[in-house]
Protein backbone atom coordinates (compact mmCIF):
# COMPACT_ATOMS: atom_id res chain seq x y z
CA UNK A 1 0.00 0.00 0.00
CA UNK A 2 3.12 2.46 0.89
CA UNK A 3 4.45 1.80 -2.30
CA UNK A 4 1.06 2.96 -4.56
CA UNK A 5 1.19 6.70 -6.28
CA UNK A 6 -2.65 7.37 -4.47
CA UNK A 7 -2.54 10.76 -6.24
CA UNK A 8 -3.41 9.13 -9.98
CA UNK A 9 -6.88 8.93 -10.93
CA UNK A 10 -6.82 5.49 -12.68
CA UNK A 11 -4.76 2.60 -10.72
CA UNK A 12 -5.00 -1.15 -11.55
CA UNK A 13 -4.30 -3.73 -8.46
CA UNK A 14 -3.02 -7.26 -10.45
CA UNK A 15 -2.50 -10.34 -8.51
CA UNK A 16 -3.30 -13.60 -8.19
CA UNK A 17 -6.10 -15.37 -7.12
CA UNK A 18 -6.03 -15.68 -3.23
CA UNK A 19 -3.62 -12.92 -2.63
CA UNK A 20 -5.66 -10.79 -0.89
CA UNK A 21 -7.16 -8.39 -3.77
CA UNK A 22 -10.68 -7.91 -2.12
CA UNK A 23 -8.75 -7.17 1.15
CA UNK A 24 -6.10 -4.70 -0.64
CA UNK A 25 -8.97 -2.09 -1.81
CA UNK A 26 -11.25 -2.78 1.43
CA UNK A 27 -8.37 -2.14 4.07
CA UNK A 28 -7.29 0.99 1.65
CA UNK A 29 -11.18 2.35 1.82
CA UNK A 30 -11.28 1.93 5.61
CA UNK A 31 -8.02 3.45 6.03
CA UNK A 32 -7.86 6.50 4.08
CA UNK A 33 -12.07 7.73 3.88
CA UNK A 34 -14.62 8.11 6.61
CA UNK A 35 -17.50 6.47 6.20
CA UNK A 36 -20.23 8.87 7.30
CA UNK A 37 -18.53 11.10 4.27
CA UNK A 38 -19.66 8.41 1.59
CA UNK A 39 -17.64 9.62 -0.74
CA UNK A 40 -15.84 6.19 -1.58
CA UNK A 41 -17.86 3.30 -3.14
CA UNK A 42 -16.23 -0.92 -3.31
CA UNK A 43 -18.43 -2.25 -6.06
CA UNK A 44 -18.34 -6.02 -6.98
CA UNK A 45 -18.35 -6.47 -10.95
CA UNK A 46 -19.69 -10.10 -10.05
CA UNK A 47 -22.67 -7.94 -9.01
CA UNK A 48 -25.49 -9.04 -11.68
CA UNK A 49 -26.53 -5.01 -11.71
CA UNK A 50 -23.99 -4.39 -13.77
CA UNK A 51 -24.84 -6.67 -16.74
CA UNK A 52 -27.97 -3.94 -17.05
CA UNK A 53 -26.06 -0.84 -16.12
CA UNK A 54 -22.96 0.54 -17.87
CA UNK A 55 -19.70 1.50 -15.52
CA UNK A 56 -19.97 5.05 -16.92
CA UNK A 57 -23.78 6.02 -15.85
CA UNK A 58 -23.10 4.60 -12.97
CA UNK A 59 -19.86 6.60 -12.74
CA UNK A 60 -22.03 9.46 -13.59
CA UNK A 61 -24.73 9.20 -11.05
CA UNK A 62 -21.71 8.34 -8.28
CA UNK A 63 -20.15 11.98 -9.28
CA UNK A 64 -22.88 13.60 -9.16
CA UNK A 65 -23.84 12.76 -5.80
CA UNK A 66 -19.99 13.87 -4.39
CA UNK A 67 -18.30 10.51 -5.18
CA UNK A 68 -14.60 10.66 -5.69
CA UNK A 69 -12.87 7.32 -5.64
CA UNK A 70 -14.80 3.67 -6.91
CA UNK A 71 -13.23 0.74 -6.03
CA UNK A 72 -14.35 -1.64 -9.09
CA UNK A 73 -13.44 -5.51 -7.63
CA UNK A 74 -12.89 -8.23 -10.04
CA UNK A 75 -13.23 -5.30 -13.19
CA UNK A 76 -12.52 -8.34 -15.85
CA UNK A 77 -16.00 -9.63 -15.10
CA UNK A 78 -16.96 -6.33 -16.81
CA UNK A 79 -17.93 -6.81 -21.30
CA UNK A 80 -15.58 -3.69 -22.72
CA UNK A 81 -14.45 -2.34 -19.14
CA UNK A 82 -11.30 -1.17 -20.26
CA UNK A 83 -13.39 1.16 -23.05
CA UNK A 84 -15.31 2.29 -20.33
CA UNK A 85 -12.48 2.79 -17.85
CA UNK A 86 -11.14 5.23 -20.18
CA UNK A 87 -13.96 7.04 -20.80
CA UNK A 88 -14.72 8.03 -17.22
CA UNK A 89 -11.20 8.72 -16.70
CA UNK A 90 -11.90 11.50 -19.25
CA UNK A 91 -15.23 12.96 -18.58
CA UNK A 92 -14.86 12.49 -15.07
CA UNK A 93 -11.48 14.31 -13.80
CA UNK A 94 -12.44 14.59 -10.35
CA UNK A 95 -13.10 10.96 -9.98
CA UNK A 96 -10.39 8.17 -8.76
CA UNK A 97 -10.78 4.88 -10.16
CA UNK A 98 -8.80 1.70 -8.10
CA UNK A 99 -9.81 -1.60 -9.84
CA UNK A 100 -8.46 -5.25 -9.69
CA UNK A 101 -7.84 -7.47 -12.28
CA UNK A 102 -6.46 -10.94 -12.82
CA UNK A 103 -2.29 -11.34 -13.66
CA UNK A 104 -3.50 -12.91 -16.75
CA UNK A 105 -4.77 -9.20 -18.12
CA UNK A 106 -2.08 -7.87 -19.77
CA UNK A 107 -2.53 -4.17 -18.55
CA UNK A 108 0.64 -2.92 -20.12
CA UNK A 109 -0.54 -3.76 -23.74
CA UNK A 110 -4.21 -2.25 -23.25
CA UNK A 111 -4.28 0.38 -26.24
CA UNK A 112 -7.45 2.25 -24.44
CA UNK A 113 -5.36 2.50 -21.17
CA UNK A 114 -2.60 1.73 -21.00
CA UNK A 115 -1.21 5.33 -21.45
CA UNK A 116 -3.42 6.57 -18.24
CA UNK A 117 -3.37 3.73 -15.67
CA UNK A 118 -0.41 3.19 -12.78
CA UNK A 119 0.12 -0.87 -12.47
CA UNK A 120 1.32 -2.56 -9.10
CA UNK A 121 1.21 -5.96 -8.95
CA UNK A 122 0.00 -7.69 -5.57
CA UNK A 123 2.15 -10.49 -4.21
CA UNK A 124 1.66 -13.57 -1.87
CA UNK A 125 3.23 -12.95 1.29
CA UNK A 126 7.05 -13.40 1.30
CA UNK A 127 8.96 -15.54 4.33
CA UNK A 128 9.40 -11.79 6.03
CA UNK A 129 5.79 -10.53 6.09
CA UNK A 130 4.78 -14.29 7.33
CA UNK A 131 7.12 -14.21 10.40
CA UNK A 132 5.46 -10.63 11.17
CA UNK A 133 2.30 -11.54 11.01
CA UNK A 134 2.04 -14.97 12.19
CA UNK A 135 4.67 -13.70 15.46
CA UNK A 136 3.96 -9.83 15.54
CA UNK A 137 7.23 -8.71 14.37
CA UNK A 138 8.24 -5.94 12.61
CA UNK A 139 11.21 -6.79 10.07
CA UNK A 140 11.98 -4.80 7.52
CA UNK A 141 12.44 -5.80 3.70
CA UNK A 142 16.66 -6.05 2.95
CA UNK A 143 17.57 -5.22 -1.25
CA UNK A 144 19.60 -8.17 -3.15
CA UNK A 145 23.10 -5.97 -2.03
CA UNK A 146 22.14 -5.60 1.11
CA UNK A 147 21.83 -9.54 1.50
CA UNK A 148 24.73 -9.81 -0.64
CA UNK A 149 26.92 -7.44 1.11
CA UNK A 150 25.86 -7.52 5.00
CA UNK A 151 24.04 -11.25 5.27
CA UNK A 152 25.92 -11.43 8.59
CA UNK A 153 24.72 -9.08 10.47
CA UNK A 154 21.35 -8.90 9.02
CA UNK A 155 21.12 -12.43 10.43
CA UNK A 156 22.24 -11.49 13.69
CA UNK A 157 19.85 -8.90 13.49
CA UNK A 158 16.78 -11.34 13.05
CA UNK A 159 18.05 -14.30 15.48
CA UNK A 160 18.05 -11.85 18.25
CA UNK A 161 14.10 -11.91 17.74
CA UNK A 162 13.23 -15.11 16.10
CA UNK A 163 15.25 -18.15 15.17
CA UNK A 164 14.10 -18.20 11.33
CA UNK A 165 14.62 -21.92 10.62
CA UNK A 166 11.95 -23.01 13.23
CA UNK A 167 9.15 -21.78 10.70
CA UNK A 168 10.65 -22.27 7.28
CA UNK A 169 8.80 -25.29 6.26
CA UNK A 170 5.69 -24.13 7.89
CA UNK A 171 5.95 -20.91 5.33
CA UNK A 172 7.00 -23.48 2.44
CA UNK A 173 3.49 -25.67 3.42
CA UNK A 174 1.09 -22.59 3.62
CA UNK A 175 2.43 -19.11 4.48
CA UNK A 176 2.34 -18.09 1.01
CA UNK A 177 -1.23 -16.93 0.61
CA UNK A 178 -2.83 -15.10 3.25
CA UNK A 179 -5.89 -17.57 3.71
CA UNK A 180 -3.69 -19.84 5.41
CA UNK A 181 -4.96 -17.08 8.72
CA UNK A 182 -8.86 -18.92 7.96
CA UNK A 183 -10.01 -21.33 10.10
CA UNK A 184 -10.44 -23.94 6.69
CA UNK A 185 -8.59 -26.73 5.42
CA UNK A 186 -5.69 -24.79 3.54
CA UNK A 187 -4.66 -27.97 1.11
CA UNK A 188 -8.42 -27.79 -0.14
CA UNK A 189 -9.20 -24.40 -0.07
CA UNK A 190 -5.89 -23.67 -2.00
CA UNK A 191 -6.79 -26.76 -4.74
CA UNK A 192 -10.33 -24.88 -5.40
CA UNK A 193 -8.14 -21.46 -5.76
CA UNK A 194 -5.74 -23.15 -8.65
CA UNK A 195 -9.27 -24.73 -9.95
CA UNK A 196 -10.35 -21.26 -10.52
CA UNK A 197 -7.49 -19.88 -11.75
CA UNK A 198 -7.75 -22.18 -14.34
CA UNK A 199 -11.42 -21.92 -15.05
CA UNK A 200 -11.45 -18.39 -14.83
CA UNK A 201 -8.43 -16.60 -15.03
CA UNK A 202 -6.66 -18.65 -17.99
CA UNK A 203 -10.30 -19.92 -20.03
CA UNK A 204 -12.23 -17.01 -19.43
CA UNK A 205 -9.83 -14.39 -19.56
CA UNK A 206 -7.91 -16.14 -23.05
CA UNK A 207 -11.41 -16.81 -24.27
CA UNK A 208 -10.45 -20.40 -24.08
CA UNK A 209 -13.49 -22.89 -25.09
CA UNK A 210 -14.29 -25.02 -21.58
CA UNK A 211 -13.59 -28.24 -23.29
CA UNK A 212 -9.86 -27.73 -22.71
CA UNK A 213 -9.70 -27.43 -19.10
CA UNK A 214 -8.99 -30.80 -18.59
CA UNK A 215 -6.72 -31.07 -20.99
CA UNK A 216 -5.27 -27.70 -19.13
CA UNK A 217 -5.54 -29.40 -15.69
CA UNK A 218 -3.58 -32.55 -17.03
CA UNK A 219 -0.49 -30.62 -18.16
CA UNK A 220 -0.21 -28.49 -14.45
CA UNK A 221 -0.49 -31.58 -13.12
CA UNK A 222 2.40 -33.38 -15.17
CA UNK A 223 4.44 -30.07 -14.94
CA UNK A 224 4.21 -30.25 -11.09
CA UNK A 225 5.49 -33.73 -11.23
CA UNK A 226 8.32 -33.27 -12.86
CA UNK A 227 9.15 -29.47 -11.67
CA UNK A 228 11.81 -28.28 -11.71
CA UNK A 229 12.89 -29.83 -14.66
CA UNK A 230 13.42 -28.68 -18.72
CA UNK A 231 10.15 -29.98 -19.64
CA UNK A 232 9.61 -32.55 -22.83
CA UNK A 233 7.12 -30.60 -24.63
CA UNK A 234 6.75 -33.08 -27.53
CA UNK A 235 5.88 -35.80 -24.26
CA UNK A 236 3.50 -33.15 -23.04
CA UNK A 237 1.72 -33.12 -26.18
CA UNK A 238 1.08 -36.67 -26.90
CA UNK A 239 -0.16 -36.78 -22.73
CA UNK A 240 -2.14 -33.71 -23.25
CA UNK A 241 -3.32 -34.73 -26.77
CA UNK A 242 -2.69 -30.93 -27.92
CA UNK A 243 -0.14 -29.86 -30.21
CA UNK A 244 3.36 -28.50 -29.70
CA UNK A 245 2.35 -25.05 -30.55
CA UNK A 246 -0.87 -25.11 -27.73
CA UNK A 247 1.85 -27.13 -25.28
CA UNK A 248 4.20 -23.58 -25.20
CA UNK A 249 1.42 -21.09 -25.19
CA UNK A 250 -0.88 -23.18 -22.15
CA UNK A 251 2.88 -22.98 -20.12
CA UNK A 252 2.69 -19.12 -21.02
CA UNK A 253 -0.77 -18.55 -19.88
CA UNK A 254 0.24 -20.69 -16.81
CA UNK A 255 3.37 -18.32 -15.70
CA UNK A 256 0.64 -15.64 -16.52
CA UNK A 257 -1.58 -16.71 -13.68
CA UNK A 258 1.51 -17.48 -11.28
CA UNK A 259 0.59 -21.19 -11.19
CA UNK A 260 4.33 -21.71 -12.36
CA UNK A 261 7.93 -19.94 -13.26
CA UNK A 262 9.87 -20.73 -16.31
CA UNK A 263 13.77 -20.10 -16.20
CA UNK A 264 15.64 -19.12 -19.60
CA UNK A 265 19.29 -19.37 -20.85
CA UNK A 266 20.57 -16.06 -20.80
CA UNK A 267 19.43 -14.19 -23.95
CA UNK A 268 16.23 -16.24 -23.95
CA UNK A 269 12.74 -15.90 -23.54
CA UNK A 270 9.43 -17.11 -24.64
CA UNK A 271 8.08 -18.73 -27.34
CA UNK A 272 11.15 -20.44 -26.83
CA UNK A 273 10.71 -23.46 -24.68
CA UNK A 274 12.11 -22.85 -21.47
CA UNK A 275 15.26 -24.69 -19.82
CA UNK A 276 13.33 -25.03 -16.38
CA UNK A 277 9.86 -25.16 -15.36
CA UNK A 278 9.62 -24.78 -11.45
CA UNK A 279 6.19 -24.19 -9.58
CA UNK A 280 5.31 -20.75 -8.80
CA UNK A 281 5.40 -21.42 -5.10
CA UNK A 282 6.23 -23.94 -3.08
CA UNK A 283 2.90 -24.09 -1.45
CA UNK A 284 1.62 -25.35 -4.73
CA UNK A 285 3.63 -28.37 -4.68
CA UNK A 286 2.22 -29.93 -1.54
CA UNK A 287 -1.52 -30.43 -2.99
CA UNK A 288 -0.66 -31.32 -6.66
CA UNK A 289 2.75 -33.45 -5.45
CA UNK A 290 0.57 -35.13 -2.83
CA UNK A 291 4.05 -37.01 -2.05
CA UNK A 292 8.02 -37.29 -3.23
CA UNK A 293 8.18 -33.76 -2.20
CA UNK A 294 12.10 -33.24 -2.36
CA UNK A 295 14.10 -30.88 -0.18
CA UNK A 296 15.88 -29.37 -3.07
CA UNK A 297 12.85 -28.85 -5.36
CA UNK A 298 11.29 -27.14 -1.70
CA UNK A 299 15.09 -24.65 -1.46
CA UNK A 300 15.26 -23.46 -5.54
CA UNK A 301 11.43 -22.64 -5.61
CA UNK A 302 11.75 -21.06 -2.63
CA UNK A 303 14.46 -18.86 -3.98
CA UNK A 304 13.23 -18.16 -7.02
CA UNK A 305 9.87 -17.64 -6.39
CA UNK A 306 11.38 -15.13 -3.25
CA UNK A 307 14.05 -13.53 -5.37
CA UNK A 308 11.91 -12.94 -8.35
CA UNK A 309 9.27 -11.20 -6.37
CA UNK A 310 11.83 -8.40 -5.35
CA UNK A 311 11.81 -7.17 -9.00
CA UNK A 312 14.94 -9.34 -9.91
CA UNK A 313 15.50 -11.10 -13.33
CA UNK A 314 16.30 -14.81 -13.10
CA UNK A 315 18.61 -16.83 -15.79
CA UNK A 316 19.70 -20.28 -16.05
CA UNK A 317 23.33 -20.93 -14.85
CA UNK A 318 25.43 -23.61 -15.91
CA UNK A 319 25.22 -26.19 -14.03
CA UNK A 320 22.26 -27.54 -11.76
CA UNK A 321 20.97 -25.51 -8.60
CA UNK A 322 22.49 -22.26 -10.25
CA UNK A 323 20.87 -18.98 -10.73
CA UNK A 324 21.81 -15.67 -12.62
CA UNK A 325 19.89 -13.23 -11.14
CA UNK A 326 19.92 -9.36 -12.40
CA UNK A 327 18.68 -6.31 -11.27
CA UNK A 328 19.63 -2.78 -11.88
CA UNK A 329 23.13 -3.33 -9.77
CA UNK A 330 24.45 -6.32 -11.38
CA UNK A 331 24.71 -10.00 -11.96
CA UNK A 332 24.99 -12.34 -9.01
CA UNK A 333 25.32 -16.21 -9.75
CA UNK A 334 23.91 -18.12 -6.88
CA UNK A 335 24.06 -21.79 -6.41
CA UNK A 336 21.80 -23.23 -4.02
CA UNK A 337 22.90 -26.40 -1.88
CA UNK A 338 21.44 -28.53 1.13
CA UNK A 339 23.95 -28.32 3.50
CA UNK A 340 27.36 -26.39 4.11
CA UNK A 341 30.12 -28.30 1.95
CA UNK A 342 34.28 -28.76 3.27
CA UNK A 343 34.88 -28.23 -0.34
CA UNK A 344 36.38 -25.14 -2.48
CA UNK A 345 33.91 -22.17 -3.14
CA UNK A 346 34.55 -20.22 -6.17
CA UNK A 347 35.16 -16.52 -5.02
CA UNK A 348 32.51 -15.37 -8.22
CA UNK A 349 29.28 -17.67 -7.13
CA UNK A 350 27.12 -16.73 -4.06
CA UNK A 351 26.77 -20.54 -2.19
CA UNK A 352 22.75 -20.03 -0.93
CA UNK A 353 22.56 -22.79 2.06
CA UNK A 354 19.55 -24.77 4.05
CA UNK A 355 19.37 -25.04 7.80
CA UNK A 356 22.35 -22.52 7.96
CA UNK A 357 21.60 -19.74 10.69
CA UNK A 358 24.32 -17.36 9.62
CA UNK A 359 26.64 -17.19 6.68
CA UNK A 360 30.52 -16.24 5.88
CA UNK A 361 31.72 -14.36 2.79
CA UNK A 362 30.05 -15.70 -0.06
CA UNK A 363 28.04 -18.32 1.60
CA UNK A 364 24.77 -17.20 2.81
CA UNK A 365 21.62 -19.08 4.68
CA UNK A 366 18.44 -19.26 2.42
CA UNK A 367 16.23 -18.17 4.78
CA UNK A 368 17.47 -14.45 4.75
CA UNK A 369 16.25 -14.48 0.40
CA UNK A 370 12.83 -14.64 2.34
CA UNK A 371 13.36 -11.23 3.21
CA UNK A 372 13.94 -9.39 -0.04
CA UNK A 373 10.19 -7.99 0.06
């Protein structure tokens, strides 16, 4: 919410199903407006009013009585809303529009708004914001160099408050999306969530015909068995029964709806297949996995699905368990292992660690990449 520009008049909220979208614009209302004022409206678009009544009237009438900021939930629900997004944004200049939308929208290529509308992007909770919540603490989010650079006594830091290793895997099971804090069975709850991502957020939103979801469903499911691993795509179409061509653009429209990350060879990017296919999160390997969950498949989708959320680009290395990561600083090649090894570390790759407390020079615990957001 800090990091939001509230002064623009047309701001889109993306994020996954089960992030906490619907919470995002209702804690914002009930922070910043008074209610007895009125003058701030959270709408629905599942509401069946609005397949009668056009955003804009509404808009309109809203205006007219003093409105100045709609919250529009779920706006993809809404035939042409991007058309009609744009045209209150210009007959109504007093009037702030926050909506949310799917990841699968891309916002950026719009051509009615993409020119007017501010874009943040709404993430699961990382290992930091988990420990704060779940133990009222307060820790602040560390950049790449800082982790890099001063992993010692940022560790230091945290085990003089919490020992981070005692609730690692309980963040890797379910502290990932915030309805793990409901009092419902999280394995099922988050099943029906990828269900409706599917459904919804890939069919609907690619105008996909229905008779492909479980064709869809199939090819998660194989990916998740396999991940992380260079997937065979020519396999996956003869499992799937879809062609080669539908194979690379169903693994597209899954990274689209964060139900899995694809790593590339430097210099590569989609349509080209992708070296690695890991699981978005690691909480999505427990319910598709069921069992065979390995502790090294649990460490590199825990750093890259951590690392990647703090705005960093990731590359394929060399060898196994190796990352190049980017960001506006540098290149950093990280190579994630299980344990601390006797043997000689290479002065030019970052060794990331499990079940190390604190690191020394270039070999750092993973625990502290939970912390980059």
């Amino acid at each position: 919410m800090k990091q939001v520009d509230w002064s623009r008049r047309l701001i889109g909220i993306k994020g996954t199903r089960g992030v906490g979208k619907t919470t995002f614009l209702l804690q914002y209302a009930k922070e910043f407006f008074e209610l007895d004022r009125r003058d701030c409206l959270y709408i629905n678009m599942n509401q069946f009013y609005f397949t009668v009544r056009t955003i804009t009237s509404f808009a309109k009438e809203f205006v007219d009585r003093g409105g100045k900021t709609l919250l529009l939930d779920q706006v993809y629900k809404y035939p042409d809303w991007s058309k009609e997004l744009k045209e209150c944004y210009e007959r109504f200049p007093q009037l702030k529009i926050v909506f949310t939308g799917s990841t699968v929208m891309k916002l950026g290529e719009n051509e009615e708004i993409s020119s007017i509308v501010d874009v943040y992007n709404l993430r699961g909770f990382s290992y930091r914001e988990f420990l704060n919540i779940q133990h009222g603490k307060d820790f602040e989010a560390y950049t790449l160099e800082d982790v890099v650079n001063n992993h010692q006594e940022i560790a230091e830091e945290v085990f003089s408050k919490i020992n981070p290793l005692d609730h690692l895997w309980g963040y890797m099971h379910h502290g990932y999306y915030p309805f793990f804090l409901e009092k419902r069975n999280f394995s099922e709850n988050l099943l029906k969530t990828v269900n409706m991502m599917l459904e919804v957020d890939v069919l609907s939103i690619k105008q996909i015909e229905m008779s492909y979801l479980p064709k869809l469903r199939k090819l998660l499911y194989l990916l998740s068995l396999s991940t992380p691993g260079k997937p065979n795509i020519s396999q996956l179409s003869i499992d799937c029964e879809i062609s080669r061509a539908t194979v690379t653009n169903y693994l597209e429209y899954l990274r689209s709806a964060r139900l899995i990350n694809m790593l590339y060879q430097e210099g590569e990017e989609f349509p080209k297949k992708p070296d690695m296919v890991y699981m978005h999160n690691t909480n999505l390997i427990f319910p598709l996995k069921l069992s065979d969950v390995r502790d090294q498949e649990l460490r590199e989708t825990f750093f890259y699905n951590q690392v990647h959320h703090s705005d960093c680009k990731l590359n394929k290395g060399a060898k196994g368990s190796v990352f190049i990561v980017e960001n506006g600083e540098g290149n950093y090649t990280f190579k994630i292992e299980g344990q601390k090894t006797r043997g000689k570390h290479k002065p030019d790759i970052f060794y990331v660690v499990a079940n190390l407390e604190k690191g020394d020079k270039n070999v750092i615990p993973l625990w502290l990449f939970g912390f980059l957001y």
